[in-house]
PDB file of N, CA and C in Angstrom:
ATOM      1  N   UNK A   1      56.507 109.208 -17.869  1.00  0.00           N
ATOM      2  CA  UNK A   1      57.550 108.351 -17.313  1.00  0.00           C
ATOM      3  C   UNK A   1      56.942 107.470 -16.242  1.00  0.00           C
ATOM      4  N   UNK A   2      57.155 106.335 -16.207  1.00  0.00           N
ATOM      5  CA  UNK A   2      56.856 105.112 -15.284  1.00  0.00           C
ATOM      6  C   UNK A   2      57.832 105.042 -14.435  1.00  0.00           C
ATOM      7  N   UNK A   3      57.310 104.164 -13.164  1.00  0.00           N
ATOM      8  CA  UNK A   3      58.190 103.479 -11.970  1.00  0.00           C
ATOM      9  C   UNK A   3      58.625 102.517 -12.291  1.00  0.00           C
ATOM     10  N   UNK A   4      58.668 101.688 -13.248  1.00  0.00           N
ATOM     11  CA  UNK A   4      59.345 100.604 -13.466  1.00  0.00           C
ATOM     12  C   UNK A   4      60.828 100.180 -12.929  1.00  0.00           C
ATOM     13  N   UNK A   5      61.139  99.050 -13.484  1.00  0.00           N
ATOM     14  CA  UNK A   5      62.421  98.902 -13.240  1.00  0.00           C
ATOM     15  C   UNK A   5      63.494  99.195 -14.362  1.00  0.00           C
ATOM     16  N   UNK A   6      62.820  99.268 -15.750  1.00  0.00           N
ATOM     17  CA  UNK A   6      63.886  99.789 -16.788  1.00  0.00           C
ATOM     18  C   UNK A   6      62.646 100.489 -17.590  1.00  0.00           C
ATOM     19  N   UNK A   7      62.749 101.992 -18.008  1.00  0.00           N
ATOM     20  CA  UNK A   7      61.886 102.134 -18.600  1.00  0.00           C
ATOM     21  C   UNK A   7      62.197 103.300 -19.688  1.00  0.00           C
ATOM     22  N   UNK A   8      62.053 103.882 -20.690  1.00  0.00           N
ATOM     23  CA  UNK A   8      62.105 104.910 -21.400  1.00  0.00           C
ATOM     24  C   UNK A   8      61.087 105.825 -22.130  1.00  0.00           C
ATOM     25  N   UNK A   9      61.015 106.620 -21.926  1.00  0.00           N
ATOM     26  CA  UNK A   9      59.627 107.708 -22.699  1.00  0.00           C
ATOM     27  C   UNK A   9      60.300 108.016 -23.979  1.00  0.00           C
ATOM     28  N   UNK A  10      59.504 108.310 -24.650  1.00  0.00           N
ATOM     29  CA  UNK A  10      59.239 108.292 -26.098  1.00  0.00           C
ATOM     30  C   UNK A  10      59.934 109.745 -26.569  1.00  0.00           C
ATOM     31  N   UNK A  11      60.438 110.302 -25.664  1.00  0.00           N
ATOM     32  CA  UNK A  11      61.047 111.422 -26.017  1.00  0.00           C
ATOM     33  C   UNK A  11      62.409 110.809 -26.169  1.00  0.00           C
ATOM     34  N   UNK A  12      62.495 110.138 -25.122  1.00  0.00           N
ATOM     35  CA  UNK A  12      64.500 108.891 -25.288  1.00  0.00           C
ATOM     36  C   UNK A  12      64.443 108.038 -26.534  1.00  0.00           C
ATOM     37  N   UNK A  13      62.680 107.688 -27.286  1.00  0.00           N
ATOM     38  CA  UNK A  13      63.231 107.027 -28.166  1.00  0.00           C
ATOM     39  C   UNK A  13      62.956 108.256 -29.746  1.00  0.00           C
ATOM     40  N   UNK A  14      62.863 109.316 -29.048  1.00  0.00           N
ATOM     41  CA  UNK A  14      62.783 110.404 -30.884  1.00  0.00           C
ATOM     42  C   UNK A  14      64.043 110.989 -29.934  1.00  0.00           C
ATOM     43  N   UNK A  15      64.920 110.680 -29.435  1.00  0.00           N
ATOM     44  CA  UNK A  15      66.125 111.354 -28.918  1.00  0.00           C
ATOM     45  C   UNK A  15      67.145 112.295 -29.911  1.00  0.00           C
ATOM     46  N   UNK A  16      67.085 113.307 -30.384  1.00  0.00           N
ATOM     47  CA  UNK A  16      68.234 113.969 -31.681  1.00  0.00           C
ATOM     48  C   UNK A  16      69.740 113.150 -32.013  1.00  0.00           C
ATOM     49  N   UNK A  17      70.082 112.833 -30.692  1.00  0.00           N
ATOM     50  CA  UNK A  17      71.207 112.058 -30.539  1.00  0.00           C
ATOM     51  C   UNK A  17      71.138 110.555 -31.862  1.00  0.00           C
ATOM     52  N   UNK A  18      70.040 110.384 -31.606  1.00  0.00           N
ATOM     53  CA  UNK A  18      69.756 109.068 -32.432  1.00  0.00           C
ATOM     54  C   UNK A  18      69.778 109.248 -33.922  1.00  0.00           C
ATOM     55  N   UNK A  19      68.842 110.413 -33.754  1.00  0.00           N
ATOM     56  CA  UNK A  19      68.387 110.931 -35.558  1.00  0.00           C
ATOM     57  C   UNK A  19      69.729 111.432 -36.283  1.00  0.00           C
ATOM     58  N   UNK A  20      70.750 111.581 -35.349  1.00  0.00           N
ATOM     59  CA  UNK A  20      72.285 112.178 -35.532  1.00  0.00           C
ATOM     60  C   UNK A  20      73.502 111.218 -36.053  1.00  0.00           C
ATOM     61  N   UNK A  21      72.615 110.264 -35.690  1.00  0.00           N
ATOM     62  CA  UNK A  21      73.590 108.953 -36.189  1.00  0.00           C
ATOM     63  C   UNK A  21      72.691 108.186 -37.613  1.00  0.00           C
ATOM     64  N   UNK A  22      73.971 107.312 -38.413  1.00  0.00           N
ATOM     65  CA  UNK A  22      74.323 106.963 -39.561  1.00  0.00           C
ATOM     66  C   UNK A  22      72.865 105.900 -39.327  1.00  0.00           C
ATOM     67  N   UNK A  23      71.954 105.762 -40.454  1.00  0.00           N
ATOM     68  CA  UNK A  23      70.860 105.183 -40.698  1.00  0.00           C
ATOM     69  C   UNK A  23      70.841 103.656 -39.977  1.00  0.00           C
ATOM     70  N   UNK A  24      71.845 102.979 -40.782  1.00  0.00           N
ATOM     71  CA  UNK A  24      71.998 101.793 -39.675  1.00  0.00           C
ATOM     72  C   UNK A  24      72.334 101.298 -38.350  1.00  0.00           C
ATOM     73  N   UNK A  25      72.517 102.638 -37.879  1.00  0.00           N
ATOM     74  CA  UNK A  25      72.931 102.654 -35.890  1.00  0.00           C
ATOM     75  C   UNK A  25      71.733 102.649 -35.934  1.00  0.00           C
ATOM     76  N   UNK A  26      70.836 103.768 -36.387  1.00  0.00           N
ATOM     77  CA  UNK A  26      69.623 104.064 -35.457  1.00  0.00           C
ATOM     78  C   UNK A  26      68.806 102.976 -35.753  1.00  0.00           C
ATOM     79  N   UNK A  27      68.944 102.106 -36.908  1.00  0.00           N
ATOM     80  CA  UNK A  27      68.301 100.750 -36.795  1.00  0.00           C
ATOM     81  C   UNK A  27      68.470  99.902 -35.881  1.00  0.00           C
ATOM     82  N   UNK A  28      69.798  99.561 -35.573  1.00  0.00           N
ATOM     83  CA  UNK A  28      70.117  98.885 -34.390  1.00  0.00           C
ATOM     84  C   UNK A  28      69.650  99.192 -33.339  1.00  0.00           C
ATOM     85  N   UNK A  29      69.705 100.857 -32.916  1.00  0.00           N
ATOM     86  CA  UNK A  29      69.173 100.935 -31.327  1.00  0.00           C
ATOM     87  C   UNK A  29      68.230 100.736 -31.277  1.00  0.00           C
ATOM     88  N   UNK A  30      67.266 101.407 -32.611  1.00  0.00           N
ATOM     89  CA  UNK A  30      65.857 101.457 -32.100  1.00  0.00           C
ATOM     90  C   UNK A  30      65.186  99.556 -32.040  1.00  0.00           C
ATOM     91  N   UNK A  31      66.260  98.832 -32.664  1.00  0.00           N
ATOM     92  CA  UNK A  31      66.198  97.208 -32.473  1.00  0.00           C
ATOM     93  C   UNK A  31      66.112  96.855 -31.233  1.00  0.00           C
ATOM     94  N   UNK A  32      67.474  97.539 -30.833  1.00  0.00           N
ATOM     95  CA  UNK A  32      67.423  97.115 -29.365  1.00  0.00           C
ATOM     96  C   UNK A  32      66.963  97.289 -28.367  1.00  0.00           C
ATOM     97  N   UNK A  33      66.095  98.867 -28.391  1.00  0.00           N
ATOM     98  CA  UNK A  33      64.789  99.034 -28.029  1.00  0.00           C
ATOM     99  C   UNK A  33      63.864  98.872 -27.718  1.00  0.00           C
ATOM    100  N   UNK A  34      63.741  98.135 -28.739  1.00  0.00           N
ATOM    101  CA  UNK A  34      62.706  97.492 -29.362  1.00  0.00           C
ATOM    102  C   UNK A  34      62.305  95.573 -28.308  1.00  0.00           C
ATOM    103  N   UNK A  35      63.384  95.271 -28.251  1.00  0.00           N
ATOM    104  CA  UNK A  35      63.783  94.168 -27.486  1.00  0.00           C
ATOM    105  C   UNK A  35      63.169  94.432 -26.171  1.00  0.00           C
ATOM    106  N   UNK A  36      63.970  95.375 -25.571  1.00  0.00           N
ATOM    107  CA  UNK A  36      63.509  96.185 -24.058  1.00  0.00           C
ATOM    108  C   UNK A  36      62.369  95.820 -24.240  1.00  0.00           C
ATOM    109  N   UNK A  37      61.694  97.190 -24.562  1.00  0.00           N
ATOM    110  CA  UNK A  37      60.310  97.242 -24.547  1.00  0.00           C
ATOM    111  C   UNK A  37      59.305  95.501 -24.822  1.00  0.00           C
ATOM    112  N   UNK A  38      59.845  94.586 -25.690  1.00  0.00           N
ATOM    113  CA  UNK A  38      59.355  93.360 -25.979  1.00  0.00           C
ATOM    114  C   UNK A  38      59.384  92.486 -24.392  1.00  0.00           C
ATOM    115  N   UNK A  39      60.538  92.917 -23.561  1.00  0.00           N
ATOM    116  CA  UNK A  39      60.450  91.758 -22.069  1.00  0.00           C
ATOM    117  C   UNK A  39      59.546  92.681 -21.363  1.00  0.00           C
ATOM    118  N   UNK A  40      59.570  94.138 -21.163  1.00  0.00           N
ATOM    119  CA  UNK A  40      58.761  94.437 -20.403  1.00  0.00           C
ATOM    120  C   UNK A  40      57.264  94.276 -20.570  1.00  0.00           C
ATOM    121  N   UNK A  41      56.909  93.814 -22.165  1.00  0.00           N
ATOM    122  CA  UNK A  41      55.523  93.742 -22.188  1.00  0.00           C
ATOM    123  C   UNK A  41      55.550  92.043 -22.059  1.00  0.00           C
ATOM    124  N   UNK A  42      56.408  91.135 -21.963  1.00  0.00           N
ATOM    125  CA  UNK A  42      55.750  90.360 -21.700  1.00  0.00           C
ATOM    126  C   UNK A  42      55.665  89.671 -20.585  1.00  0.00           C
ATOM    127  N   UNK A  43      56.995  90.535 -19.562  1.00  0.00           N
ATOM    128  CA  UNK A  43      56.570  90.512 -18.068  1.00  0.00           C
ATOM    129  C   UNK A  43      55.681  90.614 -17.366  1.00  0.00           C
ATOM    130  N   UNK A  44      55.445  92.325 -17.731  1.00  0.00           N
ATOM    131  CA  UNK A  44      53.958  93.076 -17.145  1.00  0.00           C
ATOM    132  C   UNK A  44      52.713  91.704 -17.695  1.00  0.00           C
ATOM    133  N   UNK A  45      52.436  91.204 -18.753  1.00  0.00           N
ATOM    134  CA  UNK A  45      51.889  89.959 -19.303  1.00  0.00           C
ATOM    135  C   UNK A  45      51.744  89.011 -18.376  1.00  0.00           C
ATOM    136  N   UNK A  46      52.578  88.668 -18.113  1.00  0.00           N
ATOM    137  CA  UNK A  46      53.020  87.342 -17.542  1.00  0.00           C
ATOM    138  C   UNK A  46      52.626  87.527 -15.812  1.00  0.00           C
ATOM    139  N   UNK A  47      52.877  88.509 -15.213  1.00  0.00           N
ATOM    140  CA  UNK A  47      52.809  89.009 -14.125  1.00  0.00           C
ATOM    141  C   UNK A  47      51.269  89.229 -14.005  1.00  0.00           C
ATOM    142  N   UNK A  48      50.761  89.557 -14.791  1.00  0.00           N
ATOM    143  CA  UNK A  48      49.318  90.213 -14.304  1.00  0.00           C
ATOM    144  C   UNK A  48      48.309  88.518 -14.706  1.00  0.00           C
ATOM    145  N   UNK A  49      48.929  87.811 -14.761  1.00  0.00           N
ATOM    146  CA  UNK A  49      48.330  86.480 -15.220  1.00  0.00           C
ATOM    147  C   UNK A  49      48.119  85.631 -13.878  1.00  0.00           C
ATOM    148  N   UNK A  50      48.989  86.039 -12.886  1.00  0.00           N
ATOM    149  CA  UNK A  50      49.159  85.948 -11.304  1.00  0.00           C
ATOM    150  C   UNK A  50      47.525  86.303 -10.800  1.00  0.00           C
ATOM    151  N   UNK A  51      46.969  85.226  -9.986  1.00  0.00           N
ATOM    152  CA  UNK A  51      45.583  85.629  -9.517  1.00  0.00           C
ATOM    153  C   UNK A  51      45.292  86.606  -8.189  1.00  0.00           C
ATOM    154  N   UNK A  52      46.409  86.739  -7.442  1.00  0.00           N
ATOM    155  CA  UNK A  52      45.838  86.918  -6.548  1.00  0.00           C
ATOM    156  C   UNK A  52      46.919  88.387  -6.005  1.00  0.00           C
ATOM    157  N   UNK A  53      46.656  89.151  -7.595  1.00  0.00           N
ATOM    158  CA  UNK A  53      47.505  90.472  -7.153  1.00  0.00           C
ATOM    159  C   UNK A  53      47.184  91.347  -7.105  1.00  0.00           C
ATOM    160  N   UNK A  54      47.622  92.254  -5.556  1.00  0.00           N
ATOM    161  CA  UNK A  54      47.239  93.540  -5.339  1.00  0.00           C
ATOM    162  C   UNK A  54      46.364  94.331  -6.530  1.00  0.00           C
ATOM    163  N   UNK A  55      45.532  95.262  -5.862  1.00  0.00           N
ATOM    164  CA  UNK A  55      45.121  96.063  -6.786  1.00  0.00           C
ATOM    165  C   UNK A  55      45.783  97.058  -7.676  1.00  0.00           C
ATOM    166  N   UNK A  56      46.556  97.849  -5.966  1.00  0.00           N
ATOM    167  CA  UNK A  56      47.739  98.809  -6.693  1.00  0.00           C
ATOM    168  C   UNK A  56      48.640  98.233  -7.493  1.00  0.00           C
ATOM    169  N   UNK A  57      49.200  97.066  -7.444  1.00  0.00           N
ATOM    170  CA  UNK A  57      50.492  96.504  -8.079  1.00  0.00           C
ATOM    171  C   UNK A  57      49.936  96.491  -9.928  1.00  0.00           C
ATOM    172  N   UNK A  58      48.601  95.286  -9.530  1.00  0.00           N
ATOM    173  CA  UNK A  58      47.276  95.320 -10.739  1.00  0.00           C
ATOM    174  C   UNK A  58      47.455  96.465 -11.894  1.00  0.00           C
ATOM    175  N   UNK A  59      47.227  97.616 -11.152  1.00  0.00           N
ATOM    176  CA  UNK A  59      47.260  98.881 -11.989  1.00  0.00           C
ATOM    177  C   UNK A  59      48.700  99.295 -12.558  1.00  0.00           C
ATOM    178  N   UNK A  60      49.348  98.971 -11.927  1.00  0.00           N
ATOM    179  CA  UNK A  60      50.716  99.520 -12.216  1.00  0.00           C
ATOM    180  C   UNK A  60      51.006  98.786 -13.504  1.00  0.00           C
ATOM    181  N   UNK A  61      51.022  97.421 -12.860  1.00  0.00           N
ATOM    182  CA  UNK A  61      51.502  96.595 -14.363  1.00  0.00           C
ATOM    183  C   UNK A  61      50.234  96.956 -15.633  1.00  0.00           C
ATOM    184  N   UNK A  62      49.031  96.961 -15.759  1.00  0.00           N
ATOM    185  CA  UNK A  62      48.337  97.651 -16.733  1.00  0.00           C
ATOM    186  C   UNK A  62      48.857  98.800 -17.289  1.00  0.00           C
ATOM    187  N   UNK A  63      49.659  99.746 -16.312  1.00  0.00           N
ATOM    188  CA  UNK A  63      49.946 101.051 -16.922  1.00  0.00           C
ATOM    189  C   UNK A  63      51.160 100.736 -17.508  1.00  0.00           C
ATOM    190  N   UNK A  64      52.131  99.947 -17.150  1.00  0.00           N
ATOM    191  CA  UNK A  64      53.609  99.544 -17.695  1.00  0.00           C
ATOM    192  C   UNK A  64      53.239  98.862 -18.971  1.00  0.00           C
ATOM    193  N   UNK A  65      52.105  97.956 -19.196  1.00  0.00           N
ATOM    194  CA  UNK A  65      51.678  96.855 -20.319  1.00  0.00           C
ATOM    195  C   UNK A  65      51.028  97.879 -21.847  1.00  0.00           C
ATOM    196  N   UNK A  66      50.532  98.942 -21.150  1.00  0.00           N
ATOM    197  CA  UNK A  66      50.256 100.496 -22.350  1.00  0.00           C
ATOM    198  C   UNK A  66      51.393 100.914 -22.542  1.00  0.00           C
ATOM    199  N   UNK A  67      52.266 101.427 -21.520  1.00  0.00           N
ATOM    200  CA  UNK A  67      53.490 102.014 -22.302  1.00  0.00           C
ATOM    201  C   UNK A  67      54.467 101.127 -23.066  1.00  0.00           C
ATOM    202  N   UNK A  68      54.558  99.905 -22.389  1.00  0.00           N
ATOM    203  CA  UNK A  68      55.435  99.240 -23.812  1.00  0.00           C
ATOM    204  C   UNK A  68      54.609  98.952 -24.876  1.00  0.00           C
ATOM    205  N   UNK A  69      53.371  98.915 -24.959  1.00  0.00           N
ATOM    206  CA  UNK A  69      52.771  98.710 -26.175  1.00  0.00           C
ATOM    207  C   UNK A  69      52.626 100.149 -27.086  1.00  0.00           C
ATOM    208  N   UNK A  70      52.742 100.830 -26.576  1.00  0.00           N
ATOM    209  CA  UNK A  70      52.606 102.437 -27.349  1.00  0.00           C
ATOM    210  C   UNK A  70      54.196 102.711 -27.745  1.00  0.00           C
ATOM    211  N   UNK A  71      54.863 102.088 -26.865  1.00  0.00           N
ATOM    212  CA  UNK A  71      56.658 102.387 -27.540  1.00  0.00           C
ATOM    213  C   UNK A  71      56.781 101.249 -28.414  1.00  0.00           C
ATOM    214  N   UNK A  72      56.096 100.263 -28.518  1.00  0.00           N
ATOM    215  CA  UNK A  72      56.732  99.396 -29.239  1.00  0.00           C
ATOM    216  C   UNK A  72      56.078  99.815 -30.773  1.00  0.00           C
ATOM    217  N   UNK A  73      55.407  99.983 -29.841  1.00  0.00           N
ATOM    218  CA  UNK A  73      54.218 101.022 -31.862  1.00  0.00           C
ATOM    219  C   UNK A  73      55.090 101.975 -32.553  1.00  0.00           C
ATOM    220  N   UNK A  74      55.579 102.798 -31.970  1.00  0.00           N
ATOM    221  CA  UNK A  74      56.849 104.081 -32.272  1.00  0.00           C
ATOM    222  C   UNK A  74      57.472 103.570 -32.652  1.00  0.00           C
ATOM    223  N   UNK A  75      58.256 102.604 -32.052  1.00  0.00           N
ATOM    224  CA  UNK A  75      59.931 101.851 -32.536  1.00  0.00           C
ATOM    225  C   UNK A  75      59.532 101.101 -33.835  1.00  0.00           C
ATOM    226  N   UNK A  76      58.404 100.219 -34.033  1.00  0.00           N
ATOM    227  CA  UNK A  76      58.234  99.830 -35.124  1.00  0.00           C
ATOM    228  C   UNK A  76      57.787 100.796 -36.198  1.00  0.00           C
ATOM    229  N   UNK A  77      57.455 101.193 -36.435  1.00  0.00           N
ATOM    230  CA  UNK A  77      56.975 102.668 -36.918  1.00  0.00           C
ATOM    231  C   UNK A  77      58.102 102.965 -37.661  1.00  0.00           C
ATOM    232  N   UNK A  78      59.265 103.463 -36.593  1.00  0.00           N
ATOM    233  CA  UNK A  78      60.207 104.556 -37.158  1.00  0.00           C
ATOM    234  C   UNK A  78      61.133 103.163 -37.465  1.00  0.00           C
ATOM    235  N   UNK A  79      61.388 102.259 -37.230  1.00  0.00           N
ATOM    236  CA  UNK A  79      62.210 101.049 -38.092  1.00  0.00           C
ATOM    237  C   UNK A  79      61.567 100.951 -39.300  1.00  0.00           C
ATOM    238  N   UNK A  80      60.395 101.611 -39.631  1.00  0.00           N
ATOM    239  CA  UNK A  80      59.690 100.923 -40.944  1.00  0.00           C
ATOM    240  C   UNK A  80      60.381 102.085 -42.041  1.00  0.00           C
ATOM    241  N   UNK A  81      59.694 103.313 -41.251  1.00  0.00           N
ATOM    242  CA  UNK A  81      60.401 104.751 -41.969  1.00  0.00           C
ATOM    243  C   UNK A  81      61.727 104.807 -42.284  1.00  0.00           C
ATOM    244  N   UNK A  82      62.836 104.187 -41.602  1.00  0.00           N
ATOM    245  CA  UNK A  82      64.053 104.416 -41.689  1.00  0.00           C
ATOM    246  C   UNK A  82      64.568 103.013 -43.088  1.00  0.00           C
ATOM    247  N   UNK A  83      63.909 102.203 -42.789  1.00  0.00           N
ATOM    248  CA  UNK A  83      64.502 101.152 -43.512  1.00  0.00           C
ATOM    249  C   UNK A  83      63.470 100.934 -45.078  1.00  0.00           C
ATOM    250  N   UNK A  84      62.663 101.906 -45.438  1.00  0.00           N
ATOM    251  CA  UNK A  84      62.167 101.928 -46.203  1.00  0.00           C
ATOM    252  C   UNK A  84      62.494 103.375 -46.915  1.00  0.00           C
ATOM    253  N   UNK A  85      63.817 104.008 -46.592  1.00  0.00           N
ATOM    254  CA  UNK A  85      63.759 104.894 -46.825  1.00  0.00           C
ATOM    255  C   UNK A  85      65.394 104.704 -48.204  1.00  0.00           C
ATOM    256  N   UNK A  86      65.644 103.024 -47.896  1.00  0.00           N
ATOM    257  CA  UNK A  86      66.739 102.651 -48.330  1.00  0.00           C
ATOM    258  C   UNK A  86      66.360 102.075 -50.030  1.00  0.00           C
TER     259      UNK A  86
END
């Protein structure tokens, strides 16, 4: 889990709650998810493009710019599994 300002671990996105719902919800959330995770990586992006930033801050956004890229890997993943399962 990160300090961010909106963030979710990968346990919120294999949540049972989700896998519990009708094939095309969990398409949607994990869509919308999916979205999330898409501004935060291209914030952390966009932000670390800034020259003259802290080291600590530096690191932080590197570590925020891995986790949306490792959730966005999952979410696409399990959108592929679910909608290929049709």
């Amino acid at each position: 889990m990160s300090t961010g300002l909106y963030t979710t671990t990968l346990s919120d996105l294999n949540d049972m709650t989700l896998e519990e719902r009708p094939q095309a919800q969990q398409v949607d959330r994990l869509t919308e998810m999916l979205v999330v995770q898409n501004r935060i990586k291209e914030g952390a992006q966009n932000l670390l493009n800034i020259q003259d930033l802290a080291d600590t801050l530096r690191k932080q956004l590197v570590f925020e710019l891995d986790q949306a890229l490792a959730k966005i890997e999952f979410i696409q993943r399990r959108i592929e599994i679910l909608t290929a399962a049709t």
